[in-house]
PDB file of N, CA and C in Angstrom:
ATOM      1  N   UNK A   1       0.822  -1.204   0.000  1.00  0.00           N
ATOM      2  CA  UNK A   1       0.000   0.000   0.000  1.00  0.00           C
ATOM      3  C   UNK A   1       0.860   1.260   0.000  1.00  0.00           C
ATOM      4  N   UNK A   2       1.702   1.454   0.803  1.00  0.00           N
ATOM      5  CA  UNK A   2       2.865   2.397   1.112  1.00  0.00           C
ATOM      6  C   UNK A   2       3.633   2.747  -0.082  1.00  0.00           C
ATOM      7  N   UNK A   3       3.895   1.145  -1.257  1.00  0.00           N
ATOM      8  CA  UNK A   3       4.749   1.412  -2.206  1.00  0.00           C
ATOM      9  C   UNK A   3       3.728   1.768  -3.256  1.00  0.00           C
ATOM     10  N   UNK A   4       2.717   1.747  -3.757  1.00  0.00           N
ATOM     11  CA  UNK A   4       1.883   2.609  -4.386  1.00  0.00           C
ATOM     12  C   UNK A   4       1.293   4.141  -4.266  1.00  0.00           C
ATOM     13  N   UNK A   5       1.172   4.224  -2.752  1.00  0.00           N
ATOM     14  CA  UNK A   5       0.863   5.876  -2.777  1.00  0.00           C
ATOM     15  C   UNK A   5       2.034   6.400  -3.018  1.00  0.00           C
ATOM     16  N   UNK A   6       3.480   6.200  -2.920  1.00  0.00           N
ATOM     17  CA  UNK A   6       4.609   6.598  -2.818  1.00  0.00           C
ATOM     18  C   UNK A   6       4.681   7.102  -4.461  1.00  0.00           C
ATOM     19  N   UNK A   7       4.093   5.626  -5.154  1.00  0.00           N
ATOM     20  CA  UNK A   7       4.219   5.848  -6.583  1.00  0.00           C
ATOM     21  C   UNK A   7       3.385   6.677  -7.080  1.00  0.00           C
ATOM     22  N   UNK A   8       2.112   6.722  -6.798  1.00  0.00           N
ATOM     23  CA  UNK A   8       0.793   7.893  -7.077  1.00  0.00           C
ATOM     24  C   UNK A   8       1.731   9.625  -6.657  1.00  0.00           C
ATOM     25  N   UNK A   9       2.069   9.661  -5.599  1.00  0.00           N
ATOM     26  CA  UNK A   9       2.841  10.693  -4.983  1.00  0.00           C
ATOM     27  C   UNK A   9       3.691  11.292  -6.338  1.00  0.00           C
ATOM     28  N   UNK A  10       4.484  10.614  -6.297  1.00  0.00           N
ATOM     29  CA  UNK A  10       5.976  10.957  -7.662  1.00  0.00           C
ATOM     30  C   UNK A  10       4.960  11.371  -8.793  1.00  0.00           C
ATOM     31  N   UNK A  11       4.296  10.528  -8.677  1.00  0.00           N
ATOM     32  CA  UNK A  11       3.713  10.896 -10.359  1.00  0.00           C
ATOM     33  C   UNK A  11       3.018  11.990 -10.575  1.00  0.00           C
ATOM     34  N   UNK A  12       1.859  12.622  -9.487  1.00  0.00           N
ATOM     35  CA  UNK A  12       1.818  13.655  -9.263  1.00  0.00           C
ATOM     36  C   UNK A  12       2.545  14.867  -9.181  1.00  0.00           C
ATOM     37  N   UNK A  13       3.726  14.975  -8.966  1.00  0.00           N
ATOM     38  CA  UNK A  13       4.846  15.778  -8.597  1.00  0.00           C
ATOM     39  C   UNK A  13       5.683  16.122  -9.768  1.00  0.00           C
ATOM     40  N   UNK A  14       5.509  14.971 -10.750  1.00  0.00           N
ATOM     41  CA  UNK A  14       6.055  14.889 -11.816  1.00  0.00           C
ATOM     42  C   UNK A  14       5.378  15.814 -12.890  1.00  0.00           C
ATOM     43  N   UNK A  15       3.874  15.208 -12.948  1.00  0.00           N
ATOM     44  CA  UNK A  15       3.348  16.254 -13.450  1.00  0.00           C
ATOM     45  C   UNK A  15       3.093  17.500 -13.077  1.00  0.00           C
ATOM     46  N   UNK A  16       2.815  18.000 -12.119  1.00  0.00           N
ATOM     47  CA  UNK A  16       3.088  19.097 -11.312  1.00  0.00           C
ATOM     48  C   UNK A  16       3.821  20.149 -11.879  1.00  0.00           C
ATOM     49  N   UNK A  17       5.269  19.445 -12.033  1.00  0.00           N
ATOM     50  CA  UNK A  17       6.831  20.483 -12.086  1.00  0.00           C
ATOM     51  C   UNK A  17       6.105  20.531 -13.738  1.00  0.00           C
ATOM     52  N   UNK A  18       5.624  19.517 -14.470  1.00  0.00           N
ATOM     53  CA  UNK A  18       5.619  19.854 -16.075  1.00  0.00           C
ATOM     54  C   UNK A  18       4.893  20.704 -16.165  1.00  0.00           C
ATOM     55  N   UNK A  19       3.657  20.884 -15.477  1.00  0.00           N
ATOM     56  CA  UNK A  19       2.263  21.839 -15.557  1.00  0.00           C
ATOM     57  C   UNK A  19       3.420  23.246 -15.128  1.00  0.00           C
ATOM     58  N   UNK A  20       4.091  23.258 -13.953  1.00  0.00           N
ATOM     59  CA  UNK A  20       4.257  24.331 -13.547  1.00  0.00           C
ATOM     60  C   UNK A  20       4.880  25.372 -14.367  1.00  0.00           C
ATOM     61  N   UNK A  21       6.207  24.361 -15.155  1.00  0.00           N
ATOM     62  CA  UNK A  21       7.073  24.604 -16.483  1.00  0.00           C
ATOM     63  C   UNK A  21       6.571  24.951 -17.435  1.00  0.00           C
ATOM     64  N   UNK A  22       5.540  24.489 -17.919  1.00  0.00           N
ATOM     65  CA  UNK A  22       4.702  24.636 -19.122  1.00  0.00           C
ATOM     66  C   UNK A  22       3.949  26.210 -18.995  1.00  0.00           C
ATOM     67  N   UNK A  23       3.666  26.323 -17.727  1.00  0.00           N
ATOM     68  CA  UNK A  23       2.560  27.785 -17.206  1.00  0.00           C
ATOM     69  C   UNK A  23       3.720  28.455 -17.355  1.00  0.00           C
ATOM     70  N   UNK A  24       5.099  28.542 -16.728  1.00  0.00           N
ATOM     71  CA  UNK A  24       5.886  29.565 -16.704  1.00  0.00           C
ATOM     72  C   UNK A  24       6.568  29.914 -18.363  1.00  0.00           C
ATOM     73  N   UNK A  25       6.491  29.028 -18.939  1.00  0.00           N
ATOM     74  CA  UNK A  25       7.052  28.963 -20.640  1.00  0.00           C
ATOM     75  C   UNK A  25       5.898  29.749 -21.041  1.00  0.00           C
ATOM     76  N   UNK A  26       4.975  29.677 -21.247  1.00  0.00           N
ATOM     77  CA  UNK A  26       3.460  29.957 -21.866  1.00  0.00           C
ATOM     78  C   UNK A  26       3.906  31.697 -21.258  1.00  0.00           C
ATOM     79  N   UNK A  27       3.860  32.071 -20.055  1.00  0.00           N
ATOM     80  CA  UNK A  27       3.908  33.345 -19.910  1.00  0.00           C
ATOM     81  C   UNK A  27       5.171  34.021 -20.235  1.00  0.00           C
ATOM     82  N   UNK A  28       6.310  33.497 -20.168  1.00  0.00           N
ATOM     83  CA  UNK A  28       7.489  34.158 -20.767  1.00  0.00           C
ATOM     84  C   UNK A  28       7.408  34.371 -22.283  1.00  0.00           C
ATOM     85  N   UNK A  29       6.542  33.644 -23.160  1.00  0.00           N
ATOM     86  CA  UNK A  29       6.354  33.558 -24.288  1.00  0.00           C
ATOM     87  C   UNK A  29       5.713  35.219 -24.576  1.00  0.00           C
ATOM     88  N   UNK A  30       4.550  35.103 -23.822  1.00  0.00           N
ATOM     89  CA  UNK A  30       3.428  36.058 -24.202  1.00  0.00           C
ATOM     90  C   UNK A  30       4.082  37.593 -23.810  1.00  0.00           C
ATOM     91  N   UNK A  31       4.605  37.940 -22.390  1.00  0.00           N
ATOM     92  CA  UNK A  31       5.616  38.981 -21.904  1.00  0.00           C
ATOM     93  C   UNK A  31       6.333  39.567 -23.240  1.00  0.00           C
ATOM     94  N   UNK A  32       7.426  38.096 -23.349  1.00  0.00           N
ATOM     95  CA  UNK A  32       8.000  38.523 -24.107  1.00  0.00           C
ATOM     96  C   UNK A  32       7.609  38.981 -25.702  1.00  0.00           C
ATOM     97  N   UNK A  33       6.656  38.450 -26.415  1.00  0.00           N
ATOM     98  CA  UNK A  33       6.337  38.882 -27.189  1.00  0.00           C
ATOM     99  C   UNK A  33       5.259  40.195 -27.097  1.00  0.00           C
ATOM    100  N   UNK A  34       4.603  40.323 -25.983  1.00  0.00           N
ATOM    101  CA  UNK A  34       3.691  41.743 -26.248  1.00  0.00           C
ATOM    102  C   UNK A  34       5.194  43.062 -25.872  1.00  0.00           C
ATOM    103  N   UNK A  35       5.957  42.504 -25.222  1.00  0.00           N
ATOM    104  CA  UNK A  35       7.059  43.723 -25.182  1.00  0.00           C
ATOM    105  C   UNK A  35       7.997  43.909 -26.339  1.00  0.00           C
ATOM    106  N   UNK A  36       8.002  43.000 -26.874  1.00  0.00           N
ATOM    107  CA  UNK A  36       8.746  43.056 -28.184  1.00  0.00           C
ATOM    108  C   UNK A  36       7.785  44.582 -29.359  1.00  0.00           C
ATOM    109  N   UNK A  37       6.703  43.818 -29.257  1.00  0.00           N
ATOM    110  CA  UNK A  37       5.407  44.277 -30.106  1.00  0.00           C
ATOM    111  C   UNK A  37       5.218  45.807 -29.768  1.00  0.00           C
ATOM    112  N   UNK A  38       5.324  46.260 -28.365  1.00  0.00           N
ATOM    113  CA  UNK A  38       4.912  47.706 -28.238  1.00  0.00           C
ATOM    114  C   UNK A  38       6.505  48.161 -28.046  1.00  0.00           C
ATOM    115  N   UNK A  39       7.249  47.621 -27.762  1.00  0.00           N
ATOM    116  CA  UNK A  39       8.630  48.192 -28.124  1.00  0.00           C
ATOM    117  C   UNK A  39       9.009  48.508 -29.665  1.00  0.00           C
ATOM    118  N   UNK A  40       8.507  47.293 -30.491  1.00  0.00           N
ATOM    119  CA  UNK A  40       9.003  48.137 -31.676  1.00  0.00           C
ATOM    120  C   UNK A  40       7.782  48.748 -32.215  1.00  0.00           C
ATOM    121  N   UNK A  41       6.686  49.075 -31.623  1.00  0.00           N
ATOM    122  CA  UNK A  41       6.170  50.354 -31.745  1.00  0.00           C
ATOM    123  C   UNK A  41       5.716  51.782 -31.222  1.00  0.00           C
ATOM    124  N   UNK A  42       6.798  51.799 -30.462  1.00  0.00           N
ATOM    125  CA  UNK A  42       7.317  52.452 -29.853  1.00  0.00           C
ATOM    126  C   UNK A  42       6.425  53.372 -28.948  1.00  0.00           C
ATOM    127  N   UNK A  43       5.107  52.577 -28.295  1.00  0.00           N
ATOM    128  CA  UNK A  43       4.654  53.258 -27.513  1.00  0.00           C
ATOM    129  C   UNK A  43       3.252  51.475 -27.256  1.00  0.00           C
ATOM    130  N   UNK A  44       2.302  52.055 -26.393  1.00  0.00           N
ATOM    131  CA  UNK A  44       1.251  51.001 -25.580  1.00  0.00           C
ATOM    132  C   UNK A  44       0.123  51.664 -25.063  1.00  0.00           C
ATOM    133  N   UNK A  45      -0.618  50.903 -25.306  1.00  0.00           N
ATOM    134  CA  UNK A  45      -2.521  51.558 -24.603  1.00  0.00           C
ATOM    135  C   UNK A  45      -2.388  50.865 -23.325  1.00  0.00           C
ATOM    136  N   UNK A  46      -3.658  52.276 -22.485  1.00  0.00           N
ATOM    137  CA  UNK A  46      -3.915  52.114 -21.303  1.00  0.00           C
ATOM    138  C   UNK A  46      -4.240  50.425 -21.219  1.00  0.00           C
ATOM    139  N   UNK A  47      -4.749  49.635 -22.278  1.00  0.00           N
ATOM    140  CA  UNK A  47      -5.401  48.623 -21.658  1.00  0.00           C
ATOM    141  C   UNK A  47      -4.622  47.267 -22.208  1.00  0.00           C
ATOM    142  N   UNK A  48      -3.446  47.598 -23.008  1.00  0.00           N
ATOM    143  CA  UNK A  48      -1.918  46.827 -23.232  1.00  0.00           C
ATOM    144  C   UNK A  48      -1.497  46.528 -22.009  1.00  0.00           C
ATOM    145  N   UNK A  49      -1.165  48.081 -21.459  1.00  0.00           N
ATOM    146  CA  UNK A  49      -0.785  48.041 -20.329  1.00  0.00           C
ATOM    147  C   UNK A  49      -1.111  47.025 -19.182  1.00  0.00           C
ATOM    148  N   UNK A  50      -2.274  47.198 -18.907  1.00  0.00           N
ATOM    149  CA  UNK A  50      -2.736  46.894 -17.646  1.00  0.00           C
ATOM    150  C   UNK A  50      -2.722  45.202 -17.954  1.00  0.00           C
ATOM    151  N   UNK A  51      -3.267  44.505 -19.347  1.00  0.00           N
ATOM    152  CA  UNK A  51      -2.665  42.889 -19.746  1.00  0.00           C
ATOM    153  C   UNK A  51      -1.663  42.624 -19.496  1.00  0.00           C
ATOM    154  N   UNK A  52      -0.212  43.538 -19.735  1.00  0.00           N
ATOM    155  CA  UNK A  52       0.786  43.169 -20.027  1.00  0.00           C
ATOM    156  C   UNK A  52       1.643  42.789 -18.358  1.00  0.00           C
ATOM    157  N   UNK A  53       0.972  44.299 -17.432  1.00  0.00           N
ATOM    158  CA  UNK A  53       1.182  44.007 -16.154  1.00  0.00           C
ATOM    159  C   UNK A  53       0.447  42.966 -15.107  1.00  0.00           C
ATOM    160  N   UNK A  54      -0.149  41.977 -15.696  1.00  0.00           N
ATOM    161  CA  UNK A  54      -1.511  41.101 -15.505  1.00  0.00           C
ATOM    162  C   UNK A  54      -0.819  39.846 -15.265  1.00  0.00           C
ATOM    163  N   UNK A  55      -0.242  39.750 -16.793  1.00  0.00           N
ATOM    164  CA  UNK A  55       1.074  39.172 -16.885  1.00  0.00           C
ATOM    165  C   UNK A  55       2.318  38.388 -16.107  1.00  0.00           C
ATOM    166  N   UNK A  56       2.775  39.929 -16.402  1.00  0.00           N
ATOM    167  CA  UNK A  56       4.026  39.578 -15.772  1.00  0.00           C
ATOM    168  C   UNK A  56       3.869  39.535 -14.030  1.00  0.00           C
ATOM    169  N   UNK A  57       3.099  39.815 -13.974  1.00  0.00           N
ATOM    170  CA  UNK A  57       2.933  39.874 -12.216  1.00  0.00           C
ATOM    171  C   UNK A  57       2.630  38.068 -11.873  1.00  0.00           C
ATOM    172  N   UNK A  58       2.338  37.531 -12.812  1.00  0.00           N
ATOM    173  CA  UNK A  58       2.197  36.004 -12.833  1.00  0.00           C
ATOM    174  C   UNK A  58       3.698  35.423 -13.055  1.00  0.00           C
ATOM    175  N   UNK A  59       3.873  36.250 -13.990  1.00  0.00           N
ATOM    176  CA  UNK A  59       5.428  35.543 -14.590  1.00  0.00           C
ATOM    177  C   UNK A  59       6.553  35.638 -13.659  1.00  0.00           C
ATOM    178  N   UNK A  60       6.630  36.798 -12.854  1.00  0.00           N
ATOM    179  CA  UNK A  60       7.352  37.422 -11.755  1.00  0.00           C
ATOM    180  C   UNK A  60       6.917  36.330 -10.755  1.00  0.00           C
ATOM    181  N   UNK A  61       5.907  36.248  -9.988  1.00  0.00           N
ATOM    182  CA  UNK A  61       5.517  35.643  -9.205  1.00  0.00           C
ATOM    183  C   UNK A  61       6.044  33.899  -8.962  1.00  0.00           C
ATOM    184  N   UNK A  62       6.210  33.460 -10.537  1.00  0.00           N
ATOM    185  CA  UNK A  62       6.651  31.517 -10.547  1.00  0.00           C
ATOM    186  C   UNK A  62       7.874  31.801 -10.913  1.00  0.00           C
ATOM    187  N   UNK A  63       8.902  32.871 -10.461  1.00  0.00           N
ATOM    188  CA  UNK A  63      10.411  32.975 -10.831  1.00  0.00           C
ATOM    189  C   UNK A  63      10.697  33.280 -11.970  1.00  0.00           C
ATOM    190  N   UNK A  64       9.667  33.943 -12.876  1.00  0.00           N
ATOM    191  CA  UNK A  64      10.209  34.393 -14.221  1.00  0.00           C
ATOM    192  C   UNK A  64      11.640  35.107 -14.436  1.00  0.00           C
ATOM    193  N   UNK A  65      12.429  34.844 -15.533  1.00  0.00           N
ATOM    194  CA  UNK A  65      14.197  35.122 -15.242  1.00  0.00           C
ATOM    195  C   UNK A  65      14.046  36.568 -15.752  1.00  0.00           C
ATOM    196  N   UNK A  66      15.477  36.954 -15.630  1.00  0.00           N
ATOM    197  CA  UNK A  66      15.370  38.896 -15.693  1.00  0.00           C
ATOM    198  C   UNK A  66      15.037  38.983 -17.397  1.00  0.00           C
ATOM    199  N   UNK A  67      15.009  38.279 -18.219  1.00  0.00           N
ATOM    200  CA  UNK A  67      14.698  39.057 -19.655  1.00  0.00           C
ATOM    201  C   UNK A  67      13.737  39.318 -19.881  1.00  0.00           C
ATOM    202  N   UNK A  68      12.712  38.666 -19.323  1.00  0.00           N
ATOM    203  CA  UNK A  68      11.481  39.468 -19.517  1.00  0.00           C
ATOM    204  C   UNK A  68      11.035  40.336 -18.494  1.00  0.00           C
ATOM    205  N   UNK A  69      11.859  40.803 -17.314  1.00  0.00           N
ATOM    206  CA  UNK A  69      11.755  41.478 -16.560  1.00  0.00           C
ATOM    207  C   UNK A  69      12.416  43.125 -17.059  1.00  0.00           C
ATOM    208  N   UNK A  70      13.772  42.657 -17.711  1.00  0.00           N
ATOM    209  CA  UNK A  70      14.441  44.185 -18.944  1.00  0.00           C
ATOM    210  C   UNK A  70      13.362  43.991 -19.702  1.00  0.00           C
ATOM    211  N   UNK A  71      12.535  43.561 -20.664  1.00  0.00           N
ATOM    212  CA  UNK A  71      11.916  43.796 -21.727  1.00  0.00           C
ATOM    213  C   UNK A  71      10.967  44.711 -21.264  1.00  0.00           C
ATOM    214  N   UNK A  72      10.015  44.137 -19.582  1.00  0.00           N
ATOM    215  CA  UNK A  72       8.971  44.562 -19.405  1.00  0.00           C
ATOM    216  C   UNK A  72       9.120  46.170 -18.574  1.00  0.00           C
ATOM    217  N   UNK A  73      10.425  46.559 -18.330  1.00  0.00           N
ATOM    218  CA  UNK A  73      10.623  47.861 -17.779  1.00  0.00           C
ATOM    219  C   UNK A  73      10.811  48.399 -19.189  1.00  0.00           C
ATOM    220  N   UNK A  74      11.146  48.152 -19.748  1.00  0.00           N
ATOM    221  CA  UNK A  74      11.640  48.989 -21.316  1.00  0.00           C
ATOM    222  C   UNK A  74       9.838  49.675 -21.623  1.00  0.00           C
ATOM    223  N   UNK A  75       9.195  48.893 -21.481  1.00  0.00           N
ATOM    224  CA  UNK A  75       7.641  48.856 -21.705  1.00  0.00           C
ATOM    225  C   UNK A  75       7.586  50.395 -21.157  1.00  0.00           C
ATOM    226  N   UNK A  76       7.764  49.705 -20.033  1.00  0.00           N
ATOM    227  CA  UNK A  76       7.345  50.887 -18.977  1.00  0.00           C
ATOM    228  C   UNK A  76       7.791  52.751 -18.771  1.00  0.00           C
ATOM    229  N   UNK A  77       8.534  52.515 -20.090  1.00  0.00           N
ATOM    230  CA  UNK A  77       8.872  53.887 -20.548  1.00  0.00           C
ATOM    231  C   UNK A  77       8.403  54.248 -21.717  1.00  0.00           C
ATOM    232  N   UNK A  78       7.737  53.337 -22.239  1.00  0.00           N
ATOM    233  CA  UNK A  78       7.409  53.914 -23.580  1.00  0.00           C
ATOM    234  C   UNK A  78       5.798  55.036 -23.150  1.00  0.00           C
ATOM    235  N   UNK A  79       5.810  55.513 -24.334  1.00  0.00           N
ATOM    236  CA  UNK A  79       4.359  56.823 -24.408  1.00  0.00           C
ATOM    237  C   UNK A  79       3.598  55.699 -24.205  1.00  0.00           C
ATOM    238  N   UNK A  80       2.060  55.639 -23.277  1.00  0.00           N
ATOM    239  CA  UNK A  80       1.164  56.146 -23.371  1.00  0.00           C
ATOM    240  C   UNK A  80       0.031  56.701 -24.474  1.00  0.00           C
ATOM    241  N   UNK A  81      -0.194  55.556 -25.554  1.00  0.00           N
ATOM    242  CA  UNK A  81      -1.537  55.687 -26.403  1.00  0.00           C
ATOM    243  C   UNK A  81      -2.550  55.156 -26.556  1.00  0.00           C
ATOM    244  N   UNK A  82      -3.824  55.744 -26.374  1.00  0.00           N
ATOM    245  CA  UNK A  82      -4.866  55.136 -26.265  1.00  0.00           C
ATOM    246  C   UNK A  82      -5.649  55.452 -27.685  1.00  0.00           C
TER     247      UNK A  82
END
């Protein structure tokens, strides 16, 4: 009994770290591409904005690494268009 929940356990855990990996890939993806997108156009709407910080506050939150953390301050200077 012990050596089956042990095994149910792992396997759970296993998938777990993939789900967790997969959520943190999926949002570094999106970060990084909406900052790419209003960076090379050189400005972002009030309501870019507020997605983009929606975001990364997720991405930040599961250890997202610093490049999409430079991309997403770069954001954060651009104009303001609605």
């Amino acid at each position: 009994m012990l050596g089956w929940f042990l095994s149910r356990w792992q396997t759970h855990r296993k998938h777990g770290k993939a789900i967790y990996t997969g959520l943190v890939g999926l949002l570094h993806h999106d970060v990084y591409m909406l900052c790419n997108q209003h960076i090379g156009a050189g400005y972002i709407s009030t309501d870019d904005l507020d997605d983009l910080n929606y975001l990364f506050r997720s991405y930040k939150a599961l250890g997202g690494n610093g490049t999409g953390e430079a991309l997403y301050n770069k954001v954060l200077q651009l104009q303001i268009k609605n």
